[in-house]
C-alpha atoms as a PDB file:
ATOM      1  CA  UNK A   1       0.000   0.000   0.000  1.00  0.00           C
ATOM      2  CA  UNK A   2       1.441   3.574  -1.014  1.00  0.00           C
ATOM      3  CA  UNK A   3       0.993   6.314   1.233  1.00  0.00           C
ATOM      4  CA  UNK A   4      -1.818   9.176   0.789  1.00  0.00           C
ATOM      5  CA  UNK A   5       0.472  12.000  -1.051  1.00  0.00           C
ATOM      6  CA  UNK A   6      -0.980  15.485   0.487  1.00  0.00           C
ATOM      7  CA  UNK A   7      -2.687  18.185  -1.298  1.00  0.00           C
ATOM      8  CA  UNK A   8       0.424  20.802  -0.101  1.00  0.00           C
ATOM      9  CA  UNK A   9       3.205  18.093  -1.582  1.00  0.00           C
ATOM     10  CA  UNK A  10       1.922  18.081  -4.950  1.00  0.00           C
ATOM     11  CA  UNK A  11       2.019  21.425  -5.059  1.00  0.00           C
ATOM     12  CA  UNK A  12       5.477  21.963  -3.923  1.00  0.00           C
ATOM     13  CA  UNK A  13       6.874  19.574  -5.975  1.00  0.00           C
ATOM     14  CA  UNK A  14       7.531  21.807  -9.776  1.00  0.00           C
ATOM     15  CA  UNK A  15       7.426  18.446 -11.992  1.00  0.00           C
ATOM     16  CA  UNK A  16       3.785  17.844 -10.861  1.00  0.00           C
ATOM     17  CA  UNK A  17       2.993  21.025 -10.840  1.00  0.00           C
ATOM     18  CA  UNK A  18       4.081  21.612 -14.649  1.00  0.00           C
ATOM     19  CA  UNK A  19       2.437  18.766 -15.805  1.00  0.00           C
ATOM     20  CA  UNK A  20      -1.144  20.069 -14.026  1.00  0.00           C
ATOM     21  CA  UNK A  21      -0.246  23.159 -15.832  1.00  0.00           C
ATOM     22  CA  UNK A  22       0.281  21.864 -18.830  1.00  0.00           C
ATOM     23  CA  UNK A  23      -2.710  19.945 -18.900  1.00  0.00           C
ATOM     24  CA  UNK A  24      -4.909  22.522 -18.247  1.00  0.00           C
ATOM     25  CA  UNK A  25      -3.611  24.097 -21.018  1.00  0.00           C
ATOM     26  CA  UNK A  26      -3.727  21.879 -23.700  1.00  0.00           C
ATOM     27  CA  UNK A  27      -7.651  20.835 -22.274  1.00  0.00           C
ATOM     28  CA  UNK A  28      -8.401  24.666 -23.217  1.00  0.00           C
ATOM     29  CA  UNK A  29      -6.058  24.984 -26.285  1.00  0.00           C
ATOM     30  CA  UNK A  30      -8.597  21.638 -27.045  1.00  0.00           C
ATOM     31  CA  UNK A  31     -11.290  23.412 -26.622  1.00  0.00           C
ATOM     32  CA  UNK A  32     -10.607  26.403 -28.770  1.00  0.00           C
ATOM     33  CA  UNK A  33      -9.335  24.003 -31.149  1.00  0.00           C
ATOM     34  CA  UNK A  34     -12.805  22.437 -31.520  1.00  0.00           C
ATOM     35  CA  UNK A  35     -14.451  26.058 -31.202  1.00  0.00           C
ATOM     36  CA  UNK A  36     -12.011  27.187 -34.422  1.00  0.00           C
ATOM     37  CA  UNK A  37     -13.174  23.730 -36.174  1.00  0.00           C
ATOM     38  CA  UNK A  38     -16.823  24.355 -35.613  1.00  0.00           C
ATOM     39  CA  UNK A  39     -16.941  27.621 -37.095  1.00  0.00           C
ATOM     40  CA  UNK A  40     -14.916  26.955 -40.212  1.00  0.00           C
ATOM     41  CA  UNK A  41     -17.032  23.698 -40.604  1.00  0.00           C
ATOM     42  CA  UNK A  42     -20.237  26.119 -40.424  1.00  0.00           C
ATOM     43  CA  UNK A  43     -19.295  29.431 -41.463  1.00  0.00           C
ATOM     44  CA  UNK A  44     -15.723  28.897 -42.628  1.00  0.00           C
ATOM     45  CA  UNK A  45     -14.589  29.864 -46.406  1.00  0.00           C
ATOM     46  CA  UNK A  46     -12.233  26.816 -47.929  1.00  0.00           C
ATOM     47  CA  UNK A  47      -9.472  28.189 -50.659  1.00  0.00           C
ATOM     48  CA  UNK A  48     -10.270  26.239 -53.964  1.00  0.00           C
ATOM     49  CA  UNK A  49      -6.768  24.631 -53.800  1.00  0.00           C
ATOM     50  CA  UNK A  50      -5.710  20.377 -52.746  1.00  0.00           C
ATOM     51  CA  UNK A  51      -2.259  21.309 -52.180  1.00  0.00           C
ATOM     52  CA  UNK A  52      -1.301  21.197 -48.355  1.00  0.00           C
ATOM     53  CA  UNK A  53       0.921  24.191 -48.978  1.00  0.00           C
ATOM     54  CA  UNK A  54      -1.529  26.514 -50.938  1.00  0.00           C
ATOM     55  CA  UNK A  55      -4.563  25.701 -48.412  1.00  0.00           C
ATOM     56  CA  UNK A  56      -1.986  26.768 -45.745  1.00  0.00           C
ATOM     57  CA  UNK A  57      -0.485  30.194 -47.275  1.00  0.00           C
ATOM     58  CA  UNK A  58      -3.124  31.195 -49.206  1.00  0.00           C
ATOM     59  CA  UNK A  59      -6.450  30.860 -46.935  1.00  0.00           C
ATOM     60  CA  UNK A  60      -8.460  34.115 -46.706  1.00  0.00           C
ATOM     61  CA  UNK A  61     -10.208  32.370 -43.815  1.00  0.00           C
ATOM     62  CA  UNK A  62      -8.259  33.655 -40.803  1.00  0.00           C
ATOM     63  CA  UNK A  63     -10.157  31.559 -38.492  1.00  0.00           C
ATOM     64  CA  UNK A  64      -8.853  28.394 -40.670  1.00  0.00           C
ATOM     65  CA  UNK A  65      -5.416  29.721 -40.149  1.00  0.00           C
ATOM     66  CA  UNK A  66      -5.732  30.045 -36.501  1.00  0.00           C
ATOM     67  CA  UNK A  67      -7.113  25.682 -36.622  1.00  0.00           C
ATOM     68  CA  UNK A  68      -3.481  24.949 -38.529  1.00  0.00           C
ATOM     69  CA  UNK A  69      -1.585  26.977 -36.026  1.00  0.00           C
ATOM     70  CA  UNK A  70      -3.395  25.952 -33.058  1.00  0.00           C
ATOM     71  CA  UNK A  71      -3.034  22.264 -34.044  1.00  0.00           C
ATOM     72  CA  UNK A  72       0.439  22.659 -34.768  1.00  0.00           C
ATOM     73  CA  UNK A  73       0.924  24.207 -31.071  1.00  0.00           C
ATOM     74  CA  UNK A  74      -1.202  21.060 -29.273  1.00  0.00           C
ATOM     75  CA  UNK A  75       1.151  18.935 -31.281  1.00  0.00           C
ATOM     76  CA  UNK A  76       3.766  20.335 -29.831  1.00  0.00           C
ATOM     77  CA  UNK A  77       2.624  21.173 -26.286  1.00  0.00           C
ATOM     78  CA  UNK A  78       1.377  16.899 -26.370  1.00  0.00           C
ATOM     79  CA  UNK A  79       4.825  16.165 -26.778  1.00  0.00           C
ATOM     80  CA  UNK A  80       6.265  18.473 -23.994  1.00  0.00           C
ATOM     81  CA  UNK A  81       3.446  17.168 -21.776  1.00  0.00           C
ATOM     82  CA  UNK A  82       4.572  13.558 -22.788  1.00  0.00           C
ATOM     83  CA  UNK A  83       8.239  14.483 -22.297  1.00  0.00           C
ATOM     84  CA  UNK A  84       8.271  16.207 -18.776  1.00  0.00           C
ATOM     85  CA  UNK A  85       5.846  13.456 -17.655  1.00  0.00           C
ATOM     86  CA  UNK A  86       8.727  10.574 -18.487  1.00  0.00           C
ATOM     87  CA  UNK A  87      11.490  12.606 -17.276  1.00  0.00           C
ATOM     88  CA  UNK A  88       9.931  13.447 -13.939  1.00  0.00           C
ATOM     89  CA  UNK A  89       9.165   9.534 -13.237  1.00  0.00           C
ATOM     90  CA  UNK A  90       5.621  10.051 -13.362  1.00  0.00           C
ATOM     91  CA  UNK A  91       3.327   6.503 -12.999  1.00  0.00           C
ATOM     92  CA  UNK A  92       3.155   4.897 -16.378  1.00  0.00           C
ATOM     93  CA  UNK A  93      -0.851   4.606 -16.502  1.00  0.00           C
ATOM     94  CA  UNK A  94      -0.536   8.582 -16.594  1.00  0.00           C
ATOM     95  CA  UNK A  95       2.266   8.887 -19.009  1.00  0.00           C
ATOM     96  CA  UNK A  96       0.298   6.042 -21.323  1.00  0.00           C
ATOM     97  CA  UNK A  97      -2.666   8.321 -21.311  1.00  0.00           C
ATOM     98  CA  UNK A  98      -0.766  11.428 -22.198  1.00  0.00           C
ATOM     99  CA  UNK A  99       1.172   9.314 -24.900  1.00  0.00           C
ATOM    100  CA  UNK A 100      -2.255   7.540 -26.352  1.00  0.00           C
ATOM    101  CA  UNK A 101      -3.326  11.353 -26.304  1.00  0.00           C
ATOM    102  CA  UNK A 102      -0.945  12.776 -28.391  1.00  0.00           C
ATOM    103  CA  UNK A 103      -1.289  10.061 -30.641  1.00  0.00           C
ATOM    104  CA  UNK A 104      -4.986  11.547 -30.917  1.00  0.00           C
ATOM    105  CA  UNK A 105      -3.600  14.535 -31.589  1.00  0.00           C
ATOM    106  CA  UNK A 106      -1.240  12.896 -34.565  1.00  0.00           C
ATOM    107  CA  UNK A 107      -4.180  11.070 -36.108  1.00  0.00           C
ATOM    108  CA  UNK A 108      -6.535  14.303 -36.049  1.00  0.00           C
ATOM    109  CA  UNK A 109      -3.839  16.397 -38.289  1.00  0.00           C
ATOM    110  CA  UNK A 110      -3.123  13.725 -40.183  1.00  0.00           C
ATOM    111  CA  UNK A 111      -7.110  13.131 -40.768  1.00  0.00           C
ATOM    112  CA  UNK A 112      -6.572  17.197 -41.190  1.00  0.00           C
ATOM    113  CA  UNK A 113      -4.084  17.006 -43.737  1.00  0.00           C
ATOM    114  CA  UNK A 114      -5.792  14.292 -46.050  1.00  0.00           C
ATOM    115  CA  UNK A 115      -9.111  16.647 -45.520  1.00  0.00           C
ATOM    116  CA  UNK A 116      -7.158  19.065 -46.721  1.00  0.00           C
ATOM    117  CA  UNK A 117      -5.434  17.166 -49.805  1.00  0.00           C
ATOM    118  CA  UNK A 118      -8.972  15.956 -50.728  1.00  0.00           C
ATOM    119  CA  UNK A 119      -9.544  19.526 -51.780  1.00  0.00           C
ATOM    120  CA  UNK A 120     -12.196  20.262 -48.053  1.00  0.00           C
ATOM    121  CA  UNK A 121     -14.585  17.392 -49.393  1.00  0.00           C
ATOM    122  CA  UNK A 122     -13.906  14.607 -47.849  1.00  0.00           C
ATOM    123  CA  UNK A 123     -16.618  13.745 -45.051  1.00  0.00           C
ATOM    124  CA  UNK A 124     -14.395  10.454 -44.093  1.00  0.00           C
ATOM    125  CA  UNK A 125     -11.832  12.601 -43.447  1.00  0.00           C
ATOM    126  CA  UNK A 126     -13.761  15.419 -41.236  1.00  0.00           C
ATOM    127  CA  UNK A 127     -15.565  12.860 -39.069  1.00  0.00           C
ATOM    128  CA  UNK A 128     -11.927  11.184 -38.944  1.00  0.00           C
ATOM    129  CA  UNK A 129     -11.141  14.405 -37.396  1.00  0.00           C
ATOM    130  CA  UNK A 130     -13.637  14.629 -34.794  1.00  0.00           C
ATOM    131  CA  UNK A 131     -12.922  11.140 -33.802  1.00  0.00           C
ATOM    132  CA  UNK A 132      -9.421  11.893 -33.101  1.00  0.00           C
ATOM    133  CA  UNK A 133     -10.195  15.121 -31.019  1.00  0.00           C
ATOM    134  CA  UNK A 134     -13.039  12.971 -29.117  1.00  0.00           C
ATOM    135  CA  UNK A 135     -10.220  10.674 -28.378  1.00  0.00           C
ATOM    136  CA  UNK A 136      -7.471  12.906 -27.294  1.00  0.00           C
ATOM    137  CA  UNK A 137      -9.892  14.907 -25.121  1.00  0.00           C
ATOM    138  CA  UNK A 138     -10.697  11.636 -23.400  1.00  0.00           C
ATOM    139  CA  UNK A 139      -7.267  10.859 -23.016  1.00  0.00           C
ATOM    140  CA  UNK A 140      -6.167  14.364 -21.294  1.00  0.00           C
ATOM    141  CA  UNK A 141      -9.754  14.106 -18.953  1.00  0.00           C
ATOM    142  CA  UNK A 142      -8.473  10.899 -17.534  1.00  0.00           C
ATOM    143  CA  UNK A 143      -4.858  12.270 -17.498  1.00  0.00           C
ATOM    144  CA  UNK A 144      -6.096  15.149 -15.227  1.00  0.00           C
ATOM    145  CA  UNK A 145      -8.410  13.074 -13.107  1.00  0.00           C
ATOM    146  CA  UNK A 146      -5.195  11.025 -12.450  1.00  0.00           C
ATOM    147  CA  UNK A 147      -3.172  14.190 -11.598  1.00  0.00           C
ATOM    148  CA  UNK A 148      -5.810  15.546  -9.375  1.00  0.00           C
ATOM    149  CA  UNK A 149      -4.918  16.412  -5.692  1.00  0.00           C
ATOM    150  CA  UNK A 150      -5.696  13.411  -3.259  1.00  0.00           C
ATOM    151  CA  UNK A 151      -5.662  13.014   0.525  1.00  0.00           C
ATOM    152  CA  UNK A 152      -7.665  14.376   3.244  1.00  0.00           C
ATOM    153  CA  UNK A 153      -7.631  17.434   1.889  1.00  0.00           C
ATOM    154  CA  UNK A 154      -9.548  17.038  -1.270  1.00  0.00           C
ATOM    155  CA  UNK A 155     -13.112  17.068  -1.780  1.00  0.00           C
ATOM    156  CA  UNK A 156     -12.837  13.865  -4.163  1.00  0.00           C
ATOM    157  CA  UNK A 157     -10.473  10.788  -5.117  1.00  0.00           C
ATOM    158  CA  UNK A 158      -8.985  10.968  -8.438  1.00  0.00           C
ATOM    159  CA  UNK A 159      -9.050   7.985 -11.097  1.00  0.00           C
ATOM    160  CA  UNK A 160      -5.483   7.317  -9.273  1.00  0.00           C
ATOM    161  CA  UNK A 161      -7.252   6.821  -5.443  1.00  0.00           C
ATOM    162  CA  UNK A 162      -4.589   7.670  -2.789  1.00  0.00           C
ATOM    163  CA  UNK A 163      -2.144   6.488  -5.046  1.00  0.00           C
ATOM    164  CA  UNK A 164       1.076   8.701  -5.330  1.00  0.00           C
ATOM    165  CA  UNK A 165       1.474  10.755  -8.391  1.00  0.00           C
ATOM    166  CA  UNK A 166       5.184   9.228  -9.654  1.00  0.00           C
ATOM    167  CA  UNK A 167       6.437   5.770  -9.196  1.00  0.00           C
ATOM    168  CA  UNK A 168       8.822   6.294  -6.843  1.00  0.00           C
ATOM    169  CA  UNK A 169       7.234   7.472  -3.804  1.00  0.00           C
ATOM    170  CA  UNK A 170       7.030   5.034  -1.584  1.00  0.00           C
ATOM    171  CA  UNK A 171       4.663   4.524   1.536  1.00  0.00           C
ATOM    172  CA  UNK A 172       6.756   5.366   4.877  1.00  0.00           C
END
């Protein structure tokens, strides 16, 4: 049995504390992200081009533009996440979930990119899309339920119970 790791010692501890952080921002970079999809799926204006390059330099839309830059930055911020999770020892159900989400994140621009290349027609490719970002937010919810502050002090147990945060903590 491991020993109940207190509100106050996650907090002081800057690993755990950077992954929280970074969690919470890629859950709202997630959410914009599916805000920015929405309204270029409703209201957006597609350039008349298949080429990956033209649809990126050459889109009038700039709310388009903001969905390739944003999912460029969750791509990156998934892999930080993933990265400062590993190095910091963290348990390996949590660093599987943030791994499994970035590959989310991977298939959703890659479902992206082949929407793209099929000239913004291809309904396969758009519901790939949403699958993928249904996926990787599922991923990061569990992630932060795991990452959540447990002991006495909070007001409910986390996915991870009263389990410690990284592997090696050890009960006393």
């Amino acid at each position: 049995m491991t020993a109940t790791v207190p509100v106050s010692d996650v907090a002081r501890n800057p690993d755990d504390r950077r992954i929280v952080m970074l969690l919470r921002a890629l859950v709202i970079l997630l959410s914009l992200q599916f805000l920015l999809g929405m309204w270029v799926n409703l209201f957006g204006a597609f350039p008349p081009t298949d080429n990956l390059g033209t649809a990126v330099g050459s889109t009038g839309d700039p709310v388009l533009t903001g969905h390739y830059v944003l999912a460029v930055v969750l791509l990156a911020l998934g892999v930080v996440l993933v990265a400062v999770a590993s190095r910091s020892g963290a348990r390996r159900l949590l660093v599987g979930m943030l791994s499994l989400g970035l590959l989310s994140l991977l298939w959703a621009s890659a479902a992206g990119m082949e929407f793209v290349l099929s000239g913004f027609s291809s309904n396969v490719d758009s519901f790939s899309m949403a699958l993928a970002f249904i996926a990787a937010t599922s991923c990061y919810g569990v992630a932060q339920a795991l990452v959540v502050p447990r002991g006495p002090e909070a007001s409910f147990r986390s996915l991870g119970g009263d389990r410690p945060l990284h592997r090696r903590e050890r009960s006393p």
